[in-house]
PDB file of N, CA and C in Angstrom:
ATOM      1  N   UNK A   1     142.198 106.671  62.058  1.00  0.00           N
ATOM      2  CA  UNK A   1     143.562 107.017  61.709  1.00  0.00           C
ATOM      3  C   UNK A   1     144.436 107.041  62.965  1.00  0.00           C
ATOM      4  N   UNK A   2     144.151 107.595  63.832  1.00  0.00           N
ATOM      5  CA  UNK A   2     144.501 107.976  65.398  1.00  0.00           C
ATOM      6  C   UNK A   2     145.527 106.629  65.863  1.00  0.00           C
ATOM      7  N   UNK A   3     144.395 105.413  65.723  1.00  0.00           N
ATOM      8  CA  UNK A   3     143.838 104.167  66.697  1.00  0.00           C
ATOM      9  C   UNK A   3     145.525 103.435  65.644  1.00  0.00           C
ATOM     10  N   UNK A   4     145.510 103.650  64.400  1.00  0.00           N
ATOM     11  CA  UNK A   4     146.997 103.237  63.400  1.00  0.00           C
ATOM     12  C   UNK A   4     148.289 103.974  63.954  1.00  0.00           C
ATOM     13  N   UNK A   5     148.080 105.049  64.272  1.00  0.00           N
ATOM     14  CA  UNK A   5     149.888 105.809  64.437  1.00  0.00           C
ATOM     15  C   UNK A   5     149.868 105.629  66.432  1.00  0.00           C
ATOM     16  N   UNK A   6     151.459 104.767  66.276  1.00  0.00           N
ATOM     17  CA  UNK A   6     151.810 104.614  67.798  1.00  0.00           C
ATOM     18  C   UNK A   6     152.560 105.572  68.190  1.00  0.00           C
ATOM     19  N   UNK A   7     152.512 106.494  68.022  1.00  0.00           N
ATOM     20  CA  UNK A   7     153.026 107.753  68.865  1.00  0.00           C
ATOM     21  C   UNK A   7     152.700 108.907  68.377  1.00  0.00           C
ATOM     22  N   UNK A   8     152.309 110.313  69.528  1.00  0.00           N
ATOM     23  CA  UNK A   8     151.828 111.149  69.270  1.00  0.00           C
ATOM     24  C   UNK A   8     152.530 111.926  68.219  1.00  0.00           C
ATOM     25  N   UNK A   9     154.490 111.919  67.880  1.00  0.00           N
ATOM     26  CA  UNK A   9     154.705 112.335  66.891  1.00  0.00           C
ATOM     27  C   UNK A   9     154.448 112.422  65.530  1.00  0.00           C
ATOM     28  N   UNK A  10     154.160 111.006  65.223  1.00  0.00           N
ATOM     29  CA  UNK A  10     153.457 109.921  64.090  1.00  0.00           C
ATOM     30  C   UNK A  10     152.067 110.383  63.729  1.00  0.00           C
ATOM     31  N   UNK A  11     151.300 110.824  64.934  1.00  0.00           N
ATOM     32  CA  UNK A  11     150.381 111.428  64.803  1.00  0.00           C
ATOM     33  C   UNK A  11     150.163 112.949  64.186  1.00  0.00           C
ATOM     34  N   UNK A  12     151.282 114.022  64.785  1.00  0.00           N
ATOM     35  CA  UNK A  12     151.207 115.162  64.173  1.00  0.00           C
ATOM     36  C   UNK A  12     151.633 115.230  63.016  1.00  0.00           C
ATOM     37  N   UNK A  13     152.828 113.994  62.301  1.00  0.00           N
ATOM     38  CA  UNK A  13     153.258 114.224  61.202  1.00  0.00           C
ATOM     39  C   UNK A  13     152.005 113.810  59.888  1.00  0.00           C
ATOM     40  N   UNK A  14     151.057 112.872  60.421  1.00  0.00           N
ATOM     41  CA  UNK A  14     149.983 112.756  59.755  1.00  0.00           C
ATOM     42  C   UNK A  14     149.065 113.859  59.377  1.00  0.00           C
ATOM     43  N   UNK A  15     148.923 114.647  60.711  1.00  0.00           N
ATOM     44  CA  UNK A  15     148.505 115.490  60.451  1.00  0.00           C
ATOM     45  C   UNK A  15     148.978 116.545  59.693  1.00  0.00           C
ATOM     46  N   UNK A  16     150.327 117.365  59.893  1.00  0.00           N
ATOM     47  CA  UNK A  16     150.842 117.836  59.386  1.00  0.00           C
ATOM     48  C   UNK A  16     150.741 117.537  57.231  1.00  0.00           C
ATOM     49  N   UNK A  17     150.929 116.364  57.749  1.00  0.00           N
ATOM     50  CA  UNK A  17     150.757 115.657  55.892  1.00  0.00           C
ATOM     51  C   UNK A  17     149.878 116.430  55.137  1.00  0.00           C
ATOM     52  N   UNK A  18     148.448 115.787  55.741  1.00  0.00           N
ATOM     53  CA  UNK A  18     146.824 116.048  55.505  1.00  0.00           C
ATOM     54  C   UNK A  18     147.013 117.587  54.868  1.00  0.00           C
ATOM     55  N   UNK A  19     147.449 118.923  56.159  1.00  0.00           N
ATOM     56  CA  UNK A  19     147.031 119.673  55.861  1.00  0.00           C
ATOM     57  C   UNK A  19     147.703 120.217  54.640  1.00  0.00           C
ATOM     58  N   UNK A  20     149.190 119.670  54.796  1.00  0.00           N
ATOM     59  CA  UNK A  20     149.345 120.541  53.744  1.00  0.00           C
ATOM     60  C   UNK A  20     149.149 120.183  52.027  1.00  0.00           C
ATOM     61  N   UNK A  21     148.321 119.188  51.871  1.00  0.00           N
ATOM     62  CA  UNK A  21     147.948 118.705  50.943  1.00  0.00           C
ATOM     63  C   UNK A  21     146.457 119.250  50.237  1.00  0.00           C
ATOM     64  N   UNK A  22     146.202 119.723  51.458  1.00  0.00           N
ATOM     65  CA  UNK A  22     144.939 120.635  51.718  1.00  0.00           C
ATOM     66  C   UNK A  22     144.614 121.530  50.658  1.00  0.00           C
ATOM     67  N   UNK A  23     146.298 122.667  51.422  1.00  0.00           N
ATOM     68  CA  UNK A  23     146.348 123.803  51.294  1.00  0.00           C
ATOM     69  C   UNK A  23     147.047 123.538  49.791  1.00  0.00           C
ATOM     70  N   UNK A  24     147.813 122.561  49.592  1.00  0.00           N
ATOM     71  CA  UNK A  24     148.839 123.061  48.527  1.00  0.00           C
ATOM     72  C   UNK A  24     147.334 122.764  46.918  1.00  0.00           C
ATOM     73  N   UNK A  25     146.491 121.674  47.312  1.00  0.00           N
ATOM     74  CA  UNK A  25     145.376 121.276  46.365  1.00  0.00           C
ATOM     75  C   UNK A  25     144.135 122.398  46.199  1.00  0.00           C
ATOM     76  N   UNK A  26     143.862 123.067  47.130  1.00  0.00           N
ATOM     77  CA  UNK A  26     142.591 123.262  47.043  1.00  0.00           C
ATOM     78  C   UNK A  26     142.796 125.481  47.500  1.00  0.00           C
ATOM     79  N   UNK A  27     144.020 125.601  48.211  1.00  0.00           N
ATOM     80  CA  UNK A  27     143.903 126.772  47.920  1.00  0.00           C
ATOM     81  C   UNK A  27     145.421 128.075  47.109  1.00  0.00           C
ATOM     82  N   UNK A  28     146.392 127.151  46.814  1.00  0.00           N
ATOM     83  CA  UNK A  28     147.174 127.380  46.067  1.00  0.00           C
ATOM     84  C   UNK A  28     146.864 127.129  44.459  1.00  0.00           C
ATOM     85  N   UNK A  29     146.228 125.982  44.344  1.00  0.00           N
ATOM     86  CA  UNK A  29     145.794 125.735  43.221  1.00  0.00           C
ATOM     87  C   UNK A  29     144.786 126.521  42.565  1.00  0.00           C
ATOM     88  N   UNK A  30     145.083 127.175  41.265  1.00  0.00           N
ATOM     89  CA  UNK A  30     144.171 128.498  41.083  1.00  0.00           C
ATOM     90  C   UNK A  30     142.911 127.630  40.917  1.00  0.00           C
ATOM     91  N   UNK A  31     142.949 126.303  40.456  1.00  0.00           N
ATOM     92  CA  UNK A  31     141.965 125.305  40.180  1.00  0.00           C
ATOM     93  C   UNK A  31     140.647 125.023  41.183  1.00  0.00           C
ATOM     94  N   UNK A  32     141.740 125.156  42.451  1.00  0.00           N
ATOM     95  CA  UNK A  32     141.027 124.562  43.888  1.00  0.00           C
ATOM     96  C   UNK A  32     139.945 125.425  44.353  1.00  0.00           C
ATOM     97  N   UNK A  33     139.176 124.874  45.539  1.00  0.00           N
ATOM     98  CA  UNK A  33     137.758 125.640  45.682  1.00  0.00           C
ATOM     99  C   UNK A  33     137.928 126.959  46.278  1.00  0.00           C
ATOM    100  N   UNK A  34     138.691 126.792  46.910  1.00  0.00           N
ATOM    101  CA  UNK A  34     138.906 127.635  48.011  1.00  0.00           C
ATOM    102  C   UNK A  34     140.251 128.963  47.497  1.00  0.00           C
ATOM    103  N   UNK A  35     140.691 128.796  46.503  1.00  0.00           N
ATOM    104  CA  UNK A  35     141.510 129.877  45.725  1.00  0.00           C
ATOM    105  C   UNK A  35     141.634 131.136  46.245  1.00  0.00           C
ATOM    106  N   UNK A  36     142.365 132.010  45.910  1.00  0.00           N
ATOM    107  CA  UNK A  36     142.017 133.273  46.221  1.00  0.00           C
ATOM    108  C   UNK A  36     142.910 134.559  45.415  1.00  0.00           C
ATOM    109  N   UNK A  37     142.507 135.038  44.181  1.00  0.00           N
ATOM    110  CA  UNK A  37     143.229 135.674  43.213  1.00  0.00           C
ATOM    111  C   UNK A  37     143.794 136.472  43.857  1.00  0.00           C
ATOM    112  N   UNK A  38     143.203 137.584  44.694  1.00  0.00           N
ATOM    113  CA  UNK A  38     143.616 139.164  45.276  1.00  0.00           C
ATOM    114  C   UNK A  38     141.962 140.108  44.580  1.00  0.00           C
ATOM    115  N   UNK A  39     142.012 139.420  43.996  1.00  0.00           N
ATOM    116  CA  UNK A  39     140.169 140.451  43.296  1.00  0.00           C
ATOM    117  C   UNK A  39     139.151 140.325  44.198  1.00  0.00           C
ATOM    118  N   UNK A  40     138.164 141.285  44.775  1.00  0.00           N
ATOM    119  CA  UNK A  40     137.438 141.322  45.418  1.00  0.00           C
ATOM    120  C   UNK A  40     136.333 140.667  45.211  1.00  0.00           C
ATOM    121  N   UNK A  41     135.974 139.717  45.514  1.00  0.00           N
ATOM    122  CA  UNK A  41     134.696 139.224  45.357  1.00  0.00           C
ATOM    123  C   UNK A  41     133.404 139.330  45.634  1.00  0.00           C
ATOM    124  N   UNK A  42     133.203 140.190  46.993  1.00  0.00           N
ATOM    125  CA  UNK A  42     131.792 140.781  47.991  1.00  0.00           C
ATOM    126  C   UNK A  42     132.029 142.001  47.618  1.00  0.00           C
ATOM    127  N   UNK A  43     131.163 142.426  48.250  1.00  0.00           N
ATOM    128  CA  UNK A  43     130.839 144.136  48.817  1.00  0.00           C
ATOM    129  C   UNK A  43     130.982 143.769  50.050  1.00  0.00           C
ATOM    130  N   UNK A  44     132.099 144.618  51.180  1.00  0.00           N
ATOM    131  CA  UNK A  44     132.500 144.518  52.661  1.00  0.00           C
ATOM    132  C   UNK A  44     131.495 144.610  53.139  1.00  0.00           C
ATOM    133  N   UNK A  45     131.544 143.716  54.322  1.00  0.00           N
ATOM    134  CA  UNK A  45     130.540 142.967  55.044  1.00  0.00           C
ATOM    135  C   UNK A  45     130.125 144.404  55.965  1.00  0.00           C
ATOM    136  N   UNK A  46     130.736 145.222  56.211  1.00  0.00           N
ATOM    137  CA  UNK A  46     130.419 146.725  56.903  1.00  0.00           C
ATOM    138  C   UNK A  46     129.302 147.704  56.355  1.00  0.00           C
ATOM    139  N   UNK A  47     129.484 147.752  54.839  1.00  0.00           N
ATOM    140  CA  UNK A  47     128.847 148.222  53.867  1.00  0.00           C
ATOM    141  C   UNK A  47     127.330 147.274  53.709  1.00  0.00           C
ATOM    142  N   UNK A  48     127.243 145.912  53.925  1.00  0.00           N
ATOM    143  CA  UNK A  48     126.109 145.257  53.925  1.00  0.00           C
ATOM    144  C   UNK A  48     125.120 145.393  54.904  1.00  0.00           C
ATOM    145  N   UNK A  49     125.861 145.547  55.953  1.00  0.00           N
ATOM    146  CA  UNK A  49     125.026 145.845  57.626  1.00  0.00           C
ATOM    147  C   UNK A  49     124.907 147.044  57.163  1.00  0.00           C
ATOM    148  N   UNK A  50     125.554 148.157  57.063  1.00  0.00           N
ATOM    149  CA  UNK A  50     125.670 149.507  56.484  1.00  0.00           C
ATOM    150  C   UNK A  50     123.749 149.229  56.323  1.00  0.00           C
ATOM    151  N   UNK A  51     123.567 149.227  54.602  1.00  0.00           N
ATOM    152  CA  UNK A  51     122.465 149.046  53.862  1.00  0.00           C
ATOM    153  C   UNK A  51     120.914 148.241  54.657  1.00  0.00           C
ATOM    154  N   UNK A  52     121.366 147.341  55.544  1.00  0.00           N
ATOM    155  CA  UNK A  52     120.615 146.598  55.342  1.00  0.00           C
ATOM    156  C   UNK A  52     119.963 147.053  57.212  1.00  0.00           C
ATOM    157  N   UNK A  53     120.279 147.581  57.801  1.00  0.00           N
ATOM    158  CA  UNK A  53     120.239 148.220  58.708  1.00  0.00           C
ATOM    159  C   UNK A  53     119.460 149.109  58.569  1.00  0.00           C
ATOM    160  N   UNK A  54     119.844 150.341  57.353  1.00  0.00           N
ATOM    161  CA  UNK A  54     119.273 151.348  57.685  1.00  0.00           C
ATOM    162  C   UNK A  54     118.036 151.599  56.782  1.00  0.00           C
ATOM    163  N   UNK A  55     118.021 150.153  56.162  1.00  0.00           N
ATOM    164  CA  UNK A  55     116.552 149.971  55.234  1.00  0.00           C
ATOM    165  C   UNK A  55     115.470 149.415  56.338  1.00  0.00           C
ATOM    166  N   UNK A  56     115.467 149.387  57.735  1.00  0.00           N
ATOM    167  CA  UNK A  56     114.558 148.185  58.592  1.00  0.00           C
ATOM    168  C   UNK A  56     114.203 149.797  59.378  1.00  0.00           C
TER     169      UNK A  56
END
């Protein structure tokens, strides 16, 4: 992709493109993988070391 855009601006706007196609597909999209409602999904990673620590 790089070796196609003749100037480094050309270059960030590519980039720029990419990401936000990224973000607008895959984590705006309630669809996309990477989503994120506001609902907790784990048990805090503090609470895991917590447990798993003081079982050894």
């Amino acid at each position: 992709m790089r070796d196609n855009l003749t100037t480094h601006k050309e270059f960030i706007a590519a980039v720029q493109e990419q990401l936000m196609g990224f973000i607008n597909e895959e984590i705006l999209d309630p669809k996309g993988e990477f989503y994120y409602d506001g609902n907790t999904i784990h048990k805090s990673l503090a609470s895991e070391i917590t447990t798993t620590t003081s079982k050894s």
